[in-house]
Each structure stands twice: as C-alpha cells, then as structure tokens.
C-alpha atoms as a PDB file:
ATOM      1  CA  UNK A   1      39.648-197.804-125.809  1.00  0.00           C
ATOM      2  CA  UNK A   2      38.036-200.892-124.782  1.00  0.00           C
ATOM      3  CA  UNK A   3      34.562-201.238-125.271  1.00  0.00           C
ATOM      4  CA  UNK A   4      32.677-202.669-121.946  1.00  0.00           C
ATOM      5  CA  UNK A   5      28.906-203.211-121.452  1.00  0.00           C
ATOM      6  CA  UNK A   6      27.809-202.590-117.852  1.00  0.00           C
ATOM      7  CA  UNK A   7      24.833-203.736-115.982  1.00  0.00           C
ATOM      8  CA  UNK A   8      23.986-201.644-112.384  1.00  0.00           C
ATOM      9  CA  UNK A   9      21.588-202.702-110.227  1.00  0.00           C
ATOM     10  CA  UNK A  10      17.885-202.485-111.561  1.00  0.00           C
ATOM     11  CA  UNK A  11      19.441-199.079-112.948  1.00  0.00           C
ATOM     12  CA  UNK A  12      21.413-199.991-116.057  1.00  0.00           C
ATOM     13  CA  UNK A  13      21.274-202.452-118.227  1.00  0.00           C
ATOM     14  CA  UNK A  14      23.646-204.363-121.120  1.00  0.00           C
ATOM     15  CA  UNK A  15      24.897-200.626-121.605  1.00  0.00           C
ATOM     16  CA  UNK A  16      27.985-198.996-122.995  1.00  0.00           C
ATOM     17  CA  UNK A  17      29.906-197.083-120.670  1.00  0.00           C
ATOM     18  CA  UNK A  18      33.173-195.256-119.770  1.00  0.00           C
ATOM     19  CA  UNK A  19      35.241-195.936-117.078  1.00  0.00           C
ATOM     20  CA  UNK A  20      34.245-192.080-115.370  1.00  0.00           C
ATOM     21  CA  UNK A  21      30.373-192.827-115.533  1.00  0.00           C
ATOM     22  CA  UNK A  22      30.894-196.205-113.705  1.00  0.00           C
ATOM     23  CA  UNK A  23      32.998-195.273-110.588  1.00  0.00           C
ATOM     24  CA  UNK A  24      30.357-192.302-109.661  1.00  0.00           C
ATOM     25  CA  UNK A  25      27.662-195.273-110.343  1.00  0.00           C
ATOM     26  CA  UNK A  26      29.295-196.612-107.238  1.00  0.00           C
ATOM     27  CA  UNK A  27      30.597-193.338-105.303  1.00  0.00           C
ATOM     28  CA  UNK A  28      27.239-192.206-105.597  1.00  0.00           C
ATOM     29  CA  UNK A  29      25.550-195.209-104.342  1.00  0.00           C
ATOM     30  CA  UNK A  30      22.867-194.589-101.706  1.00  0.00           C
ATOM     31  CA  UNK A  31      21.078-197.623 -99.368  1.00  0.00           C
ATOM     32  CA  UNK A  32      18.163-196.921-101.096  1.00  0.00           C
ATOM     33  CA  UNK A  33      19.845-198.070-104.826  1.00  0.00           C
ATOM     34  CA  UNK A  34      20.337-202.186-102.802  1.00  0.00           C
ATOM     35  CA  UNK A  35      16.513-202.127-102.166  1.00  0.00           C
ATOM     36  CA  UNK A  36      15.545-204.068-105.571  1.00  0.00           C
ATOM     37  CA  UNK A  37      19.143-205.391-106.564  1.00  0.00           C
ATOM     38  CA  UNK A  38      22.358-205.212-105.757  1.00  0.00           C
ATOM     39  CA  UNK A  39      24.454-207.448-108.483  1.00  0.00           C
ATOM     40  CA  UNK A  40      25.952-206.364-111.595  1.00  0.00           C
ATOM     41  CA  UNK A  41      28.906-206.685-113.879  1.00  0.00           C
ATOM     42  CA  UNK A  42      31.064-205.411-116.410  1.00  0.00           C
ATOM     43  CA  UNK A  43      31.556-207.173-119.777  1.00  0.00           C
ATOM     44  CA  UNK A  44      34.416-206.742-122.163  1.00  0.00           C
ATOM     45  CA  UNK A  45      34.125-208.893-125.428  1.00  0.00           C
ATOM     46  CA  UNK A  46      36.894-210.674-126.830  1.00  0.00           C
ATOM     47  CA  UNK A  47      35.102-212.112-129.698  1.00  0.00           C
ATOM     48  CA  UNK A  48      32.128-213.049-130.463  1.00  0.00           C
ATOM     49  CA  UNK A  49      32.118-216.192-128.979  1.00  0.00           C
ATOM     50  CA  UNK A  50      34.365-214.863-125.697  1.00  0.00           C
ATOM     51  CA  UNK A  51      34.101-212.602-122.990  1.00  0.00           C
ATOM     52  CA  UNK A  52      35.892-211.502-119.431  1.00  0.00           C
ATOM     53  CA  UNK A  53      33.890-210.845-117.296  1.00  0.00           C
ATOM     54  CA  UNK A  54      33.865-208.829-113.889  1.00  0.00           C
ATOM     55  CA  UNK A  55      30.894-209.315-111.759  1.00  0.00           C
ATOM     56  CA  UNK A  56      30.091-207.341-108.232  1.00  0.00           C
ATOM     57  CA  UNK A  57      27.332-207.955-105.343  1.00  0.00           C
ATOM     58  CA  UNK A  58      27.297-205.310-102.838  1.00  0.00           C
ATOM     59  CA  UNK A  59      26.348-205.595 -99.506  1.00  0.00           C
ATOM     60  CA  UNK A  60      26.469-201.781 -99.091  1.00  0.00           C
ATOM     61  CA  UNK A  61      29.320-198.939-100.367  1.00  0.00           C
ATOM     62  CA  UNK A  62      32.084-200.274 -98.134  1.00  0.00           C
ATOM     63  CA  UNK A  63      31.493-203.807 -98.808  1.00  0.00           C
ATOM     64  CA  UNK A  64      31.665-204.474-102.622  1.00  0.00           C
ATOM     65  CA  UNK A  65      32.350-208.355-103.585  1.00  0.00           C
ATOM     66  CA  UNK A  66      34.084-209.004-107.115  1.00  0.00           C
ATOM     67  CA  UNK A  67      34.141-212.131-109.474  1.00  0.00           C
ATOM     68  CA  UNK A  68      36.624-211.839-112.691  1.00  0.00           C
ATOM     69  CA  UNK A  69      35.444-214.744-114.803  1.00  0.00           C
ATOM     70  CA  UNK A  70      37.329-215.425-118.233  1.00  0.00           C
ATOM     71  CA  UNK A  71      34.364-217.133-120.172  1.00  0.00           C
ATOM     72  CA  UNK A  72      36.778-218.546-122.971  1.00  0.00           C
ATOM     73  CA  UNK A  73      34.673-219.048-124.615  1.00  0.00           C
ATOM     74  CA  UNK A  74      32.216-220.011-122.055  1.00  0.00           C
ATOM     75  CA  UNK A  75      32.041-220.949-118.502  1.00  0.00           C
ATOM     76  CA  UNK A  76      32.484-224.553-118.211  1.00  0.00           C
ATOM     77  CA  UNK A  77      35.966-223.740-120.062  1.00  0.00           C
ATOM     78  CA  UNK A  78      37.071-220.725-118.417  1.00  0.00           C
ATOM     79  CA  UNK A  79      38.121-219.761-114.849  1.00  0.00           C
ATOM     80  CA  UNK A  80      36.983-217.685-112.408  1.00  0.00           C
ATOM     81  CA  UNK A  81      38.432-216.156-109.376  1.00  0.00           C
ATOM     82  CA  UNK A  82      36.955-214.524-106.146  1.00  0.00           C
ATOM     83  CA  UNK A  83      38.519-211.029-104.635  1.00  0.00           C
ATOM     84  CA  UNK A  84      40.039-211.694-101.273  1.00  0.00           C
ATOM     85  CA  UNK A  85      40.521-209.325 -98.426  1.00  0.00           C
ATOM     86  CA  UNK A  86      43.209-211.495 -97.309  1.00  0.00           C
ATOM     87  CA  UNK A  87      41.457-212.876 -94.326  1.00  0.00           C
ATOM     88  CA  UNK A  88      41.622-217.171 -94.789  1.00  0.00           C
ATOM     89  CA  UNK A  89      37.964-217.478 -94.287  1.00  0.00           C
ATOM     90  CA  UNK A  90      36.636-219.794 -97.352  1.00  0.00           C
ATOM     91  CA  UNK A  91      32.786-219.687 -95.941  1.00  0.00           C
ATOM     92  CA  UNK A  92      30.189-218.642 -98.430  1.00  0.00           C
ATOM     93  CA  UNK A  93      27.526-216.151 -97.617  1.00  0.00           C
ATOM     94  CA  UNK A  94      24.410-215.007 -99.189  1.00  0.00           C
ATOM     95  CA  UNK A  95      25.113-211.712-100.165  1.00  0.00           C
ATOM     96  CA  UNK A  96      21.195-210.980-101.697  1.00  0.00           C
ATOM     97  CA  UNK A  97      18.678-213.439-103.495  1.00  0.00           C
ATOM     98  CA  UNK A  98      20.616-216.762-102.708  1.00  0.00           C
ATOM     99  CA  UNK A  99      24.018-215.118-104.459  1.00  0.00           C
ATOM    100  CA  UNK A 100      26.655-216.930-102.394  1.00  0.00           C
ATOM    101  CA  UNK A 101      30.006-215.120-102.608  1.00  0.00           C
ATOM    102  CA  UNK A 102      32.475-215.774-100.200  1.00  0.00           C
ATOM    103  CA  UNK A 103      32.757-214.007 -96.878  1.00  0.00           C
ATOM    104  CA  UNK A 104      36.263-212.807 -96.993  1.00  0.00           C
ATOM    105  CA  UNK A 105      35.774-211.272-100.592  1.00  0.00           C
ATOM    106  CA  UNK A 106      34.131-208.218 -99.900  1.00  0.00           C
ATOM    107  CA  UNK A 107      36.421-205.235-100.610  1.00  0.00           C
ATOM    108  CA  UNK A 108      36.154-201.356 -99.238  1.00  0.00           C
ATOM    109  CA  UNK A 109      35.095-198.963-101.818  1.00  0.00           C
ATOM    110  CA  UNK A 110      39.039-197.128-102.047  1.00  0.00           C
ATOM    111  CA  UNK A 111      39.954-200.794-103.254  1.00  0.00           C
ATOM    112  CA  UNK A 112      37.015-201.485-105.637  1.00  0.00           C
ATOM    113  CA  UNK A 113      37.454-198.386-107.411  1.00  0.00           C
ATOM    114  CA  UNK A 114      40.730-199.405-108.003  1.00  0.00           C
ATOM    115  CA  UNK A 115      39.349-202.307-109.794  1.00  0.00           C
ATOM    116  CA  UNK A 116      37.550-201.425-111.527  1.00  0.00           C
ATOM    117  CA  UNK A 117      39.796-198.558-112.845  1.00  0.00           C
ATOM    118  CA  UNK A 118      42.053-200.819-113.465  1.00  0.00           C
ATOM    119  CA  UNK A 119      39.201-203.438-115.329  1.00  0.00           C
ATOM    120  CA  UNK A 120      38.731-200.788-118.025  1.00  0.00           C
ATOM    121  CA  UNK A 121      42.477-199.869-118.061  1.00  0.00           C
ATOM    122  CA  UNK A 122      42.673-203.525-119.024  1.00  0.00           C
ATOM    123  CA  UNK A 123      40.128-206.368-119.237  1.00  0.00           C
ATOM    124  CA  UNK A 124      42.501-209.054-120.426  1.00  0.00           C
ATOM    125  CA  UNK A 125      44.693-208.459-117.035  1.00  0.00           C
ATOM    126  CA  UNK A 126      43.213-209.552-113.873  1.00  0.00           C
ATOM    127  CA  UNK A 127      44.127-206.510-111.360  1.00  0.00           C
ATOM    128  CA  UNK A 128      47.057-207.524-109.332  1.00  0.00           C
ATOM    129  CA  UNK A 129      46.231-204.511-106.676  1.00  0.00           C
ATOM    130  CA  UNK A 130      44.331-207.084-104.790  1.00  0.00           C
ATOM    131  CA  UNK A 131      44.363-211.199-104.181  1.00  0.00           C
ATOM    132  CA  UNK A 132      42.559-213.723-105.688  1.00  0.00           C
ATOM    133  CA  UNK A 133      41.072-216.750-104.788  1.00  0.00           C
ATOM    134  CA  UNK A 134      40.335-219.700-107.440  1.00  0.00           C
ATOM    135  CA  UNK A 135      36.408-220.541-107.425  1.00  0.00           C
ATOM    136  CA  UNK A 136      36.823-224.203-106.967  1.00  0.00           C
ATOM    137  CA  UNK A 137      38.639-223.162-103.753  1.00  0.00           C
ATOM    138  CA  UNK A 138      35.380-222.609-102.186  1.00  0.00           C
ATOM    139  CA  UNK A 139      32.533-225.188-101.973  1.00  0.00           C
ATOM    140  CA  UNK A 140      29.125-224.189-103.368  1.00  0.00           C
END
C-alpha cells in the first residue's frame, strides 16, 4: 500500500488518503468546488528527503491538467513532465491565479481517473496510458 498525502482544492489539505476517496473527490466535483481554488496534488514519499509528485489544475471536470514531478530529492534535481492530449500546441495558459500549464495538457475526466488510478497503483511509474511532455519543452 503506498502511502500518499493529497491536497484538494481549499477542501483537503496535506491529508492521507486512499485511492477510492480521491477519484469521487473528482467525480463529484461541482463548478461551485473551482470558485476559491482549483490546484492540488498528490504526494508519495520516497524518503525523507524525496518525493514524486503529481500535481493537477482544473479548469472544470472535463478539463483536468497533470504535472508528475520526481523531486529527487528536490526540484532543481529532478524532472518534471506535462500530460499531453496529443495535440502539438506548446503555448502556456493561465489555468487560475497566474498557474501557467500548457494548453494542450488538459485531459478529460475518463483519462484523469485513469491517472490517477494508476498514480496510487504506482508512484514510482509515470502512467504510460497517456503522453508526456518534458517541462523544459515549454517556455515559462
């Protein structure tokens, strides 16, 4: 069982939680939840100086944009890598206070489920059910 800390919204915070209790966080998601946030992520610890890390900004329930960061064992050392809907488009948007994700990463909520099942299936494996994009493909 991996253990992965999960931050919703304004709605949950730094929290442990199963793989079940976050997909309904996200099949129940209503326009209203977007009003005050609409950025999280998932954390799964490696050690305590390492992390990967799977962050999300959501435009609304069928547009869900993913970052899978391995912070080993921080940032400036590890890489990070965009979802991609498979459209080229390497323009960055503002999905919500200034967070600029790029436009052809935003997934439909069949797809990001996916992930993110597959994120707590694994957290070491980057999902392969979708493409990737390198962050330093895209200019900030």
């Amino acid at each position: 069982m991996n253990n992965i800390r999960v931050t919703f919204l304004d709605k949950i915070d730094n929290e442990m939680t199963g793989s079940k209790e976050a997909l309904d966080l996200f099949i129940n998601l209503d326009k209203d939840d977007l009003i005050y946030s609409n950025t999280g992520y998932f954390q799964s610890g490696i050690s305590d100086e390492s992390s990967i890390i799977l962050h999300f900004s959501i435009l609304n329930k069928e547009s869900i944009s993913f970052r899978y960061d391995e912070n080993i064992p921080n940032t400036r050392e590890g890489k990070s890598w965009y979802t991609s809907n498979g459209k080229q488009n390497l323009k960055m948007i503002d999905a919500g206070d200034e967070n600029y994700v790029p436009e052809n990463s935003f997934l439909p909520l069949h797809l990001s489920l996916a992930l993110i099942t597959a994120f707590f299936n694994d957290p070491r494996e980057k999902p392969d059910m979708v493409s990737w994009s390198d962050v330093n493909d895209f200019d900030d």
